[in-house]
C-alpha atoms as a PDB file:
ATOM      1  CA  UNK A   1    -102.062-305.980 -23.074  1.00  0.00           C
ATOM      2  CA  UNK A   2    -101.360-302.377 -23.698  1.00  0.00           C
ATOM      3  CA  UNK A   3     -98.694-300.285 -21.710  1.00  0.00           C
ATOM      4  CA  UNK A   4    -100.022-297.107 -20.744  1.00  0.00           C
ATOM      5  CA  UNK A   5     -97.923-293.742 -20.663  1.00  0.00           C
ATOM      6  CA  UNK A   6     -97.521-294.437 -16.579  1.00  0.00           C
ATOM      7  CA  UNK A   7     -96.447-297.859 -16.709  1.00  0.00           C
ATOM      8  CA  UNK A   8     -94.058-297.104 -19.797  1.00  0.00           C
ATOM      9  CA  UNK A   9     -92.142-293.757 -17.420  1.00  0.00           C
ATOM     10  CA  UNK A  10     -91.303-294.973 -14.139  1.00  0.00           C
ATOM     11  CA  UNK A  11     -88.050-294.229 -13.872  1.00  0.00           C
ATOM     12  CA  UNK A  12     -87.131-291.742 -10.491  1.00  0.00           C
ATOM     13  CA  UNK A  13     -85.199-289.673 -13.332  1.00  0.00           C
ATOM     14  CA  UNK A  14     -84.984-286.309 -10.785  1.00  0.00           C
ATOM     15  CA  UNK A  15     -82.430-289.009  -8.405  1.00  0.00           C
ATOM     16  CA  UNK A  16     -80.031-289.260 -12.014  1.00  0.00           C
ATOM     17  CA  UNK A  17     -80.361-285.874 -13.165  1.00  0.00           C
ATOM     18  CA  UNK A  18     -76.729-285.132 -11.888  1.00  0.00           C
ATOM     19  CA  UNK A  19     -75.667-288.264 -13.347  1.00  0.00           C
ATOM     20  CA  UNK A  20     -76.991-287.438 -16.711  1.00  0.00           C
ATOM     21  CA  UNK A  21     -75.882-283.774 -16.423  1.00  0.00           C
ATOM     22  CA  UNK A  22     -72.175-284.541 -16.184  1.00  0.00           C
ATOM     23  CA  UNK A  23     -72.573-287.360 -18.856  1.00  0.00           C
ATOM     24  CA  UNK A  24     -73.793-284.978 -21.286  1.00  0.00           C
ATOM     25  CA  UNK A  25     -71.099-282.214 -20.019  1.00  0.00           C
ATOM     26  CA  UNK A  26     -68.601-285.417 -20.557  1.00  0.00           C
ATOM     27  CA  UNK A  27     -70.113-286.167 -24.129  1.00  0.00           C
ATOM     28  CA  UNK A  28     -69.767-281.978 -25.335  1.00  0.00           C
ATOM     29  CA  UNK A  29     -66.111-282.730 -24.005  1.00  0.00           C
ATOM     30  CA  UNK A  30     -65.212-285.708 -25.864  1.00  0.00           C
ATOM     31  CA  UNK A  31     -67.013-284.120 -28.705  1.00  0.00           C
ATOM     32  CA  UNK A  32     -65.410-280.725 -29.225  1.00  0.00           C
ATOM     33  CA  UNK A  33     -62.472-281.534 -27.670  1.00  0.00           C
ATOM     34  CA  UNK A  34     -61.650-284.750 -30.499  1.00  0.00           C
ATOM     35  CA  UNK A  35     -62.913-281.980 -32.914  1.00  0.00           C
ATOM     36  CA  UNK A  36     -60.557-279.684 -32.223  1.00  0.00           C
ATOM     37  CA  UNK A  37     -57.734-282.490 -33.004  1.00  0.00           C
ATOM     38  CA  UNK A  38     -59.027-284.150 -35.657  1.00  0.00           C
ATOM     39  CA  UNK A  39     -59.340-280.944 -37.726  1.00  0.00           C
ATOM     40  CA  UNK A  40     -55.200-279.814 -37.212  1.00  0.00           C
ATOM     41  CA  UNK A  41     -54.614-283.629 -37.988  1.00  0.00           C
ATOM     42  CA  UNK A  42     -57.095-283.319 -40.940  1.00  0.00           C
ATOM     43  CA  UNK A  43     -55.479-280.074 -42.383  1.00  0.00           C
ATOM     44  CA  UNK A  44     -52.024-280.868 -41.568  1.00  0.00           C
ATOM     45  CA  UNK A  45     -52.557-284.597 -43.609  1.00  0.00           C
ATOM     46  CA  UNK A  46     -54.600-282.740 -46.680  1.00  0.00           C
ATOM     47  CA  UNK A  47     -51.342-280.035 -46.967  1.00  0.00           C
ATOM     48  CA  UNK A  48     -48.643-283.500 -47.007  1.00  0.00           C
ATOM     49  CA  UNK A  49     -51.429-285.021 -49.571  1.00  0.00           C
ATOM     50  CA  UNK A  50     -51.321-282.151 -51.888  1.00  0.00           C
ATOM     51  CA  UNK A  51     -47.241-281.745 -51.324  1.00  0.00           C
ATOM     52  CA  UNK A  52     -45.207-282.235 -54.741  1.00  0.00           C
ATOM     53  CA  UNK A  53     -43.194-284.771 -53.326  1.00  0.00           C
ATOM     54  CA  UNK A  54     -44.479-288.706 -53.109  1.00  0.00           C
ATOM     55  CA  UNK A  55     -42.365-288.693 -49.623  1.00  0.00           C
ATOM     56  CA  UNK A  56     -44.344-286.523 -48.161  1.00  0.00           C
ATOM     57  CA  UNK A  57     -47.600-287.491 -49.990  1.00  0.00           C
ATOM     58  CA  UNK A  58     -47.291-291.146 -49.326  1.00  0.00           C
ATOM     59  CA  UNK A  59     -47.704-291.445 -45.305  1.00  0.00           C
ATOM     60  CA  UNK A  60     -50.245-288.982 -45.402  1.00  0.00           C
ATOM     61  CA  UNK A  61     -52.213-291.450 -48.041  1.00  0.00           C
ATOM     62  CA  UNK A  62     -51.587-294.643 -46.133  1.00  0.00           C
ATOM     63  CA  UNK A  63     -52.572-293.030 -43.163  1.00  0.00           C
ATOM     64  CA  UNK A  64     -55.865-291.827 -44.399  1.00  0.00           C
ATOM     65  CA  UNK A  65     -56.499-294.959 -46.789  1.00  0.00           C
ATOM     66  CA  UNK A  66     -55.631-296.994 -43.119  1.00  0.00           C
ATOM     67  CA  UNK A  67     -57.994-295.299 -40.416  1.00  0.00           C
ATOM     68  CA  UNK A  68     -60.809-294.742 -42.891  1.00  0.00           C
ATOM     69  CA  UNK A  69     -61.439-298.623 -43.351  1.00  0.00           C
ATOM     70  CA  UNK A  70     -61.185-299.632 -39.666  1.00  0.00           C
ATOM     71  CA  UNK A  71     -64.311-299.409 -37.468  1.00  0.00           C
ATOM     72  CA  UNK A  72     -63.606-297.171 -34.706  1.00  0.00           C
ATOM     73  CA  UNK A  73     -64.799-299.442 -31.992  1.00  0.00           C
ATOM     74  CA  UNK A  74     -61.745-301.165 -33.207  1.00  0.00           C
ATOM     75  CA  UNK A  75     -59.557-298.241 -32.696  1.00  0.00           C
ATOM     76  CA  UNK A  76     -60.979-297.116 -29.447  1.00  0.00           C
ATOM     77  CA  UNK A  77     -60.021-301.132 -28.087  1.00  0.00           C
ATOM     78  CA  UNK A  78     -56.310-300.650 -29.450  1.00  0.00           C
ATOM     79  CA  UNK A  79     -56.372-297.581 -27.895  1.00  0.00           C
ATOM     80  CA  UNK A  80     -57.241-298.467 -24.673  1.00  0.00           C
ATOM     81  CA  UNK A  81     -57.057-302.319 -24.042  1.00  0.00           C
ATOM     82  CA  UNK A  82     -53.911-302.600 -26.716  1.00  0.00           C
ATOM     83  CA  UNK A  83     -51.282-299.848 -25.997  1.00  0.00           C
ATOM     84  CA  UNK A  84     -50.847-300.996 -22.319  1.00  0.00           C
ATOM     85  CA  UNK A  85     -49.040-304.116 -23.676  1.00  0.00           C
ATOM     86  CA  UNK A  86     -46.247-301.955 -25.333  1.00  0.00           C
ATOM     87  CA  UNK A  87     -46.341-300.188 -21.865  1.00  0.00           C
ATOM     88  CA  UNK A  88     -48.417-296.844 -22.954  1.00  0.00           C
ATOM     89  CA  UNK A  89     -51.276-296.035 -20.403  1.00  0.00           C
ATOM     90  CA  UNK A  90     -53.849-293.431 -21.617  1.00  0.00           C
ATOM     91  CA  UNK A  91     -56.706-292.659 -19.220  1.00  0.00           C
ATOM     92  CA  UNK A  92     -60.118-292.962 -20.223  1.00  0.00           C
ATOM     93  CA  UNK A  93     -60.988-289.487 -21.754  1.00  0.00           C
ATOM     94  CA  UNK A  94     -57.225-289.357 -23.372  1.00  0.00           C
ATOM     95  CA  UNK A  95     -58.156-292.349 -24.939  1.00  0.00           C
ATOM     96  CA  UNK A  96     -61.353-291.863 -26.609  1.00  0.00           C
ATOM     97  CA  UNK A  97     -60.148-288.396 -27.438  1.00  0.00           C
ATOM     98  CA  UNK A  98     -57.505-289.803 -29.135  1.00  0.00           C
ATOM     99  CA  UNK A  99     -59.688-292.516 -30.929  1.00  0.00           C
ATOM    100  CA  UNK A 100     -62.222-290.094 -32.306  1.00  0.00           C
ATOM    101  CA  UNK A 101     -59.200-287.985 -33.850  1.00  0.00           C
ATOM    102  CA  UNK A 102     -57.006-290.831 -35.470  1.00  0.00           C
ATOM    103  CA  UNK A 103     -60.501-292.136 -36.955  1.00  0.00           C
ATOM    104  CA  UNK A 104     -62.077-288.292 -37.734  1.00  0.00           C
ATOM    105  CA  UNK A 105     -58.679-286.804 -38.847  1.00  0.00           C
ATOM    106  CA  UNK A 106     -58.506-289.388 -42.175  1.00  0.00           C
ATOM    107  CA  UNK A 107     -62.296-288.582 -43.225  1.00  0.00           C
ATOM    108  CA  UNK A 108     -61.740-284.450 -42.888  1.00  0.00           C
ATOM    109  CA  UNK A 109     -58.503-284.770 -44.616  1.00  0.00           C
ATOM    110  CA  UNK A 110     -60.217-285.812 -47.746  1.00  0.00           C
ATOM    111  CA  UNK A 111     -62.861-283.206 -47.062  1.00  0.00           C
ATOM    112  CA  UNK A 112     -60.364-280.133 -46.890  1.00  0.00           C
ATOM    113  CA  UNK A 113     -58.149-281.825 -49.612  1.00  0.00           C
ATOM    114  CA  UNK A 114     -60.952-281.579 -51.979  1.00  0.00           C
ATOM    115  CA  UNK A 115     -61.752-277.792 -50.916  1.00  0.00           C
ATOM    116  CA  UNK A 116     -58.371-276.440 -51.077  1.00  0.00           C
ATOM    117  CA  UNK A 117     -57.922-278.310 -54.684  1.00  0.00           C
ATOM    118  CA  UNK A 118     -60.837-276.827 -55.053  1.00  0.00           C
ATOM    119  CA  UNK A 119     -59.345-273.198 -55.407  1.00  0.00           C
ATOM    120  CA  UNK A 120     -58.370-271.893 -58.586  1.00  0.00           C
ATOM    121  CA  UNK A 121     -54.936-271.610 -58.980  1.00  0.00           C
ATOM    122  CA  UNK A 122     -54.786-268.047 -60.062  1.00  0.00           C
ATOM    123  CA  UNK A 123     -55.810-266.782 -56.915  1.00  0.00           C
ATOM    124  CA  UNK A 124     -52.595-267.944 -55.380  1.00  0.00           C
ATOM    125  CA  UNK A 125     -50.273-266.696 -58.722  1.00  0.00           C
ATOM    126  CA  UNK A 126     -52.011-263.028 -58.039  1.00  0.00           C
ATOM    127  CA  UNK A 127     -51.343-263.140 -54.221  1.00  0.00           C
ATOM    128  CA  UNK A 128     -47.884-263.911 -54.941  1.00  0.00           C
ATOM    129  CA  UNK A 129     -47.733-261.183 -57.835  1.00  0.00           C
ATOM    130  CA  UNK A 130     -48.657-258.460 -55.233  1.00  0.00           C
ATOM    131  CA  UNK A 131     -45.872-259.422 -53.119  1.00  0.00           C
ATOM    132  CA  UNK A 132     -47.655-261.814 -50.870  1.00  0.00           C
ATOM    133  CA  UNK A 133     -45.027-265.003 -49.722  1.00  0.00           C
ATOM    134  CA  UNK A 134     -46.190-268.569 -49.448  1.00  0.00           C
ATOM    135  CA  UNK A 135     -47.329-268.725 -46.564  1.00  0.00           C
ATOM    136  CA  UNK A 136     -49.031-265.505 -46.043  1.00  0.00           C
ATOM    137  CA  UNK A 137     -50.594-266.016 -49.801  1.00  0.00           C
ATOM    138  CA  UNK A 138     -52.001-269.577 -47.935  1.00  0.00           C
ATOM    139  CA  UNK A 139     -53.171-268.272 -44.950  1.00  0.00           C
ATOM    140  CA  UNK A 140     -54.940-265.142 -46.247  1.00  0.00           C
ATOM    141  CA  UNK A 141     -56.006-266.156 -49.694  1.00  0.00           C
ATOM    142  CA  UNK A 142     -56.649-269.929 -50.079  1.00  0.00           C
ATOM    143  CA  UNK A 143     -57.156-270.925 -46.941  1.00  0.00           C
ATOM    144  CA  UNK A 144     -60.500-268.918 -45.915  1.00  0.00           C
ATOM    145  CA  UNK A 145     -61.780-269.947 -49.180  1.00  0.00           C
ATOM    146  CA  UNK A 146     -61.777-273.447 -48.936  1.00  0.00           C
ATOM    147  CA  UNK A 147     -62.824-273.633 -45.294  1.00  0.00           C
ATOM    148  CA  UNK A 148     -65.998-272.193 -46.822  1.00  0.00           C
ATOM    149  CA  UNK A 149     -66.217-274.929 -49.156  1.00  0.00           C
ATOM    150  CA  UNK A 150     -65.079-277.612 -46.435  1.00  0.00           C
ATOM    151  CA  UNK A 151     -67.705-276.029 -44.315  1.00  0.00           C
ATOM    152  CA  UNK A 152     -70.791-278.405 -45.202  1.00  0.00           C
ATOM    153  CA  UNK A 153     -68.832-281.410 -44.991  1.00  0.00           C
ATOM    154  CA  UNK A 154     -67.529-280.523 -41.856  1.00  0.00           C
ATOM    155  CA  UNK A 155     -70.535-279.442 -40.302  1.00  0.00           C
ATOM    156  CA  UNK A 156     -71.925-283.100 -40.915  1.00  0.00           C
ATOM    157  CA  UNK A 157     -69.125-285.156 -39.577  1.00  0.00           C
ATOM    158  CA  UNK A 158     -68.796-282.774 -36.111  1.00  0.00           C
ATOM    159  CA  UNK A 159     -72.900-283.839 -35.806  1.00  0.00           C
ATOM    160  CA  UNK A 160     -71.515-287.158 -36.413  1.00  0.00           C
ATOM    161  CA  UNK A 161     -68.743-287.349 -34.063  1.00  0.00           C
ATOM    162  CA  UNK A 162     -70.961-286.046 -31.100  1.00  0.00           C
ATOM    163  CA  UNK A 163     -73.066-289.283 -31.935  1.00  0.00           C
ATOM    164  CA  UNK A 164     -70.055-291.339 -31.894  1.00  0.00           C
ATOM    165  CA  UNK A 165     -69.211-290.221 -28.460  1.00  0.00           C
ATOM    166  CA  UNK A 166     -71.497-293.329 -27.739  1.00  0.00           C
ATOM    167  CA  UNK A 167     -69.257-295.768 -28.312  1.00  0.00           C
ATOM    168  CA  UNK A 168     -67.084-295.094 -25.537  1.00  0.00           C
ATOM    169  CA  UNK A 169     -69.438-296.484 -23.596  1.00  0.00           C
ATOM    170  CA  UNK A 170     -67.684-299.865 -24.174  1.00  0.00           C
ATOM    171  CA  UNK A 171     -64.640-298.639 -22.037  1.00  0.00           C
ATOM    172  CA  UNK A 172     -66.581-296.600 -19.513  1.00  0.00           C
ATOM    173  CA  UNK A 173     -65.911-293.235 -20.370  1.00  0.00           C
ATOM    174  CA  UNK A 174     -68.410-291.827 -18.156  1.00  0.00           C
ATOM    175  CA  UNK A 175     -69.927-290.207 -20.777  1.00  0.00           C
ATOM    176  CA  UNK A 176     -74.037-290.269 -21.321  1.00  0.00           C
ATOM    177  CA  UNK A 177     -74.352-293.826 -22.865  1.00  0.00           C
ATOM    178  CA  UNK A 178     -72.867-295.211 -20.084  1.00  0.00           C
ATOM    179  CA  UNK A 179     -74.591-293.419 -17.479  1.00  0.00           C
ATOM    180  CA  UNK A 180     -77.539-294.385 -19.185  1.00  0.00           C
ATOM    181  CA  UNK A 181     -76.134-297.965 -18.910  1.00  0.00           C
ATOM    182  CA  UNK A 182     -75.898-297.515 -15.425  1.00  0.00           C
ATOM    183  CA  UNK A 183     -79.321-296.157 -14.905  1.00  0.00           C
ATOM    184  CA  UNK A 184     -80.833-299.232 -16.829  1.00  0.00           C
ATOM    185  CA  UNK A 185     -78.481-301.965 -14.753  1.00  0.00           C
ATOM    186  CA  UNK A 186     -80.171-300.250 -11.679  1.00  0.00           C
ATOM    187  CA  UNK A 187     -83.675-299.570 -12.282  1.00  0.00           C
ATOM    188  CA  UNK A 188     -83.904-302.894 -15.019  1.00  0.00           C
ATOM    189  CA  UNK A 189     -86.174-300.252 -17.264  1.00  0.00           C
ATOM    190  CA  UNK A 190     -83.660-300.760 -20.619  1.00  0.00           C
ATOM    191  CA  UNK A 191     -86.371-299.282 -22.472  1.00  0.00           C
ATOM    192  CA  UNK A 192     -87.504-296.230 -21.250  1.00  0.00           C
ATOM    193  CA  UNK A 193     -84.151-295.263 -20.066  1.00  0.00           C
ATOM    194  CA  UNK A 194     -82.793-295.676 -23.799  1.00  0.00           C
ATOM    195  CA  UNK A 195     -85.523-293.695 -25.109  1.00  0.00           C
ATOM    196  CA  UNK A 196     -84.924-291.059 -22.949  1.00  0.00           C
ATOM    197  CA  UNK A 197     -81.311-291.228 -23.828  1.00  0.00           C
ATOM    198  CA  UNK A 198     -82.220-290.730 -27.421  1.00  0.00           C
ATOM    199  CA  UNK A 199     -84.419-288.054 -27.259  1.00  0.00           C
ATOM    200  CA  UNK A 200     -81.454-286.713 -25.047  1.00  0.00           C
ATOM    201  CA  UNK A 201     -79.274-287.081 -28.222  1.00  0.00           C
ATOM    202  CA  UNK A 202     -81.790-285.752 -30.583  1.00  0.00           C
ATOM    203  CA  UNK A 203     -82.236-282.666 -28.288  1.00  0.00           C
ATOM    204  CA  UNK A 204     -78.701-281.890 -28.519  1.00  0.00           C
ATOM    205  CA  UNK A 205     -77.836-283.028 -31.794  1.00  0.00           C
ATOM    206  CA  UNK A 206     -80.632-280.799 -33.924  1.00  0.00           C
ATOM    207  CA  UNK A 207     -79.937-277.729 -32.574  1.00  0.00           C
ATOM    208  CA  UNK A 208     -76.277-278.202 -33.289  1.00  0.00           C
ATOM    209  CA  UNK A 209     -76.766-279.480 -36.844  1.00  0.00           C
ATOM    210  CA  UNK A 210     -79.342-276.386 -37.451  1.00  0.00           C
ATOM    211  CA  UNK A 211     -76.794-273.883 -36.168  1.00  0.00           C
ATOM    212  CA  UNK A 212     -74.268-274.869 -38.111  1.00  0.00           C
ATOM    213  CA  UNK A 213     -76.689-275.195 -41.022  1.00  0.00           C
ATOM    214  CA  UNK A 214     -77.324-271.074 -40.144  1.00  0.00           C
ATOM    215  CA  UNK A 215     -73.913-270.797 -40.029  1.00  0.00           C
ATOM    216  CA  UNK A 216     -72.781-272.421 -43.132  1.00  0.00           C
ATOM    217  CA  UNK A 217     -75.903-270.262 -44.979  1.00  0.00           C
ATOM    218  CA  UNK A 218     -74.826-266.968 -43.762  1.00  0.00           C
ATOM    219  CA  UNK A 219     -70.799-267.826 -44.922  1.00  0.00           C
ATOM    220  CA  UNK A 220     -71.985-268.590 -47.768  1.00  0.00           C
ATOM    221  CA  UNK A 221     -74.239-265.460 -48.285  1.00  0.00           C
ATOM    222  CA  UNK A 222     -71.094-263.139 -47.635  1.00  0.00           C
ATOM    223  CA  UNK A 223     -72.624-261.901 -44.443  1.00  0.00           C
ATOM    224  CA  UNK A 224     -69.963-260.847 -42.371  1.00  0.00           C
ATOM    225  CA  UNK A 225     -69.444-262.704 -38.944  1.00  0.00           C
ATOM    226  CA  UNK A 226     -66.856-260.424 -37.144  1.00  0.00           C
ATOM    227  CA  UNK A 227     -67.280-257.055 -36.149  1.00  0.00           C
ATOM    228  CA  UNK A 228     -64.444-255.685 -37.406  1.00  0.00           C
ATOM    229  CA  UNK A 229     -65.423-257.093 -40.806  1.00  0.00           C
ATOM    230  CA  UNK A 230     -68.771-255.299 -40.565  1.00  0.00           C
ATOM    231  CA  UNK A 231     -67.226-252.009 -39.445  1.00  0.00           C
ATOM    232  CA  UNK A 232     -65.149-252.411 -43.029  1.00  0.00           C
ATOM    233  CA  UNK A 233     -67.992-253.010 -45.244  1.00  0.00           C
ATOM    234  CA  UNK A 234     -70.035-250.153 -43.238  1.00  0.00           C
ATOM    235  CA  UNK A 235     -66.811-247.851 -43.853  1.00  0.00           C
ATOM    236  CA  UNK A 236     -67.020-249.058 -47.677  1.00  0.00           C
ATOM    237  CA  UNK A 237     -70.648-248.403 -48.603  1.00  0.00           C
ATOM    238  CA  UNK A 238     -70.803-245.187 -47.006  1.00  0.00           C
ATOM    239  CA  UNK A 239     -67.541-244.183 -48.908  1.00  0.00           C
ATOM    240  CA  UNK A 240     -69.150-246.036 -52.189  1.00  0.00           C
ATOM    241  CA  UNK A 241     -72.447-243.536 -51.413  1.00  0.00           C
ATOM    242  CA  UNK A 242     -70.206-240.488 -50.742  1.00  0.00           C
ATOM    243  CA  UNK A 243     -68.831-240.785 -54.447  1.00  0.00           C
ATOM    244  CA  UNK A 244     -72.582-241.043 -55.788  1.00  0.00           C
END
């Protein structure tokens, strides 16, 4: 017996639209929000990695050696269901925020290691032969280099923490899987409400991933993105024409 296209969608999904709005608005949350940490963690563990001394070098190691081998549905229950038995509460969005960061933070540590090992060491001996100090020579000179060459990995795992955003379903974080989960326990259509919810997904994921596909294509083409930096190269062409 074959299911036809109006037996398979019967779902009322106009009376969850709301629902499923604010679950999506909750998953872009979680999602750039645990970003946003997870890269400062990230950079700040790839700088102790790269630090002369093992003291510094070592946590940074066993920390990223540590949360890349643990599952994170693992780390989202210790989060949650574990730290109230040492007496530390975290709501539901503070603690699958900080889930996705302790588990994202290890993997773009090695990512922005490898870039910023990745610059030659001369350009940081001539910054510091013009005068430049350490940290100025860092910010302006290494730094914007190997975020362009972190770019491609980071691109990827940002795509793949939005995905991840699913598992907080297990601790009802209100996010899209679990309205979804919700929807299905009411309407007993697991199916079609699933493949909505990954079409959903798919909608929001591939459009991301492209941008930042367009985005990592035009860094790497030299186009300038700010306007000031387009103003300067304007200025400098028509002075390089003036001289011809």
């Amino acid at each position: 017996m074959s299911l036809s296209p109006a037996d398979m969608f019967q779902v009322p999904w106009g009376d969850y639209a709301f629902n499923l709005g604010g679950g999506l608005l909750r998953t872009l949350a979680y999602a750039i929000t645990s970003f946003a940490g997870a890269v400062l963690v990230g950079l700040g563990l790839a700088l102790m990695r790269l630090n002369r001394l093992l003291i510094v070098r070592l946590p940074a190691a066993l920390y990223t050696e540590i949360f890349k081998n643990i599952p994170l549905l693992a780390i989202i229950f210790v989060t949650y269901f574990g730290l109230p038995s040492l007496g530390i509460r975290l709501d539901v969005f503070s603690a699958g925020v900080l889930s996705l960061v302790l588990f994202y933070a290890a993997y773009l540590s090695e990512t922005f290691r490898a870039a910023i090992a990745g610059i030659h060491a001369g350009q940081s001996e001539a910054a510091q032969a013009l005068g430049l100090g350490r940290v100025t020579t860092f910010a302006r000179v290494v730094l914007p280099q190997a975020l362009r060459l972190a770019l491609p990995g980071t691109n990827t795992m940002f795509v793949d923490l939005l995905k991840s955003t699913s598992l907080l379903v297990t601790i009802s974080a209100m996010e899209l899987m679990t309205q979804a989960q919700l929807v299905a326990s009411e309407t007993f259509r697991a199916l079609e409400v699933y493949l909505v919810i990954a079409a959903i997904y798919f909608a929001v994921c591939y459009p991301v991933s492209q941008c930042l596909l367009w985005l990592e294509r035009t860094i790497e083409a030299g186009v300038p993105l700010s306007l000031g930096r387009r103003r300067r190269l304007k200025l400098a062409k028509a002075l390089l024409a003036g001289r011809t």
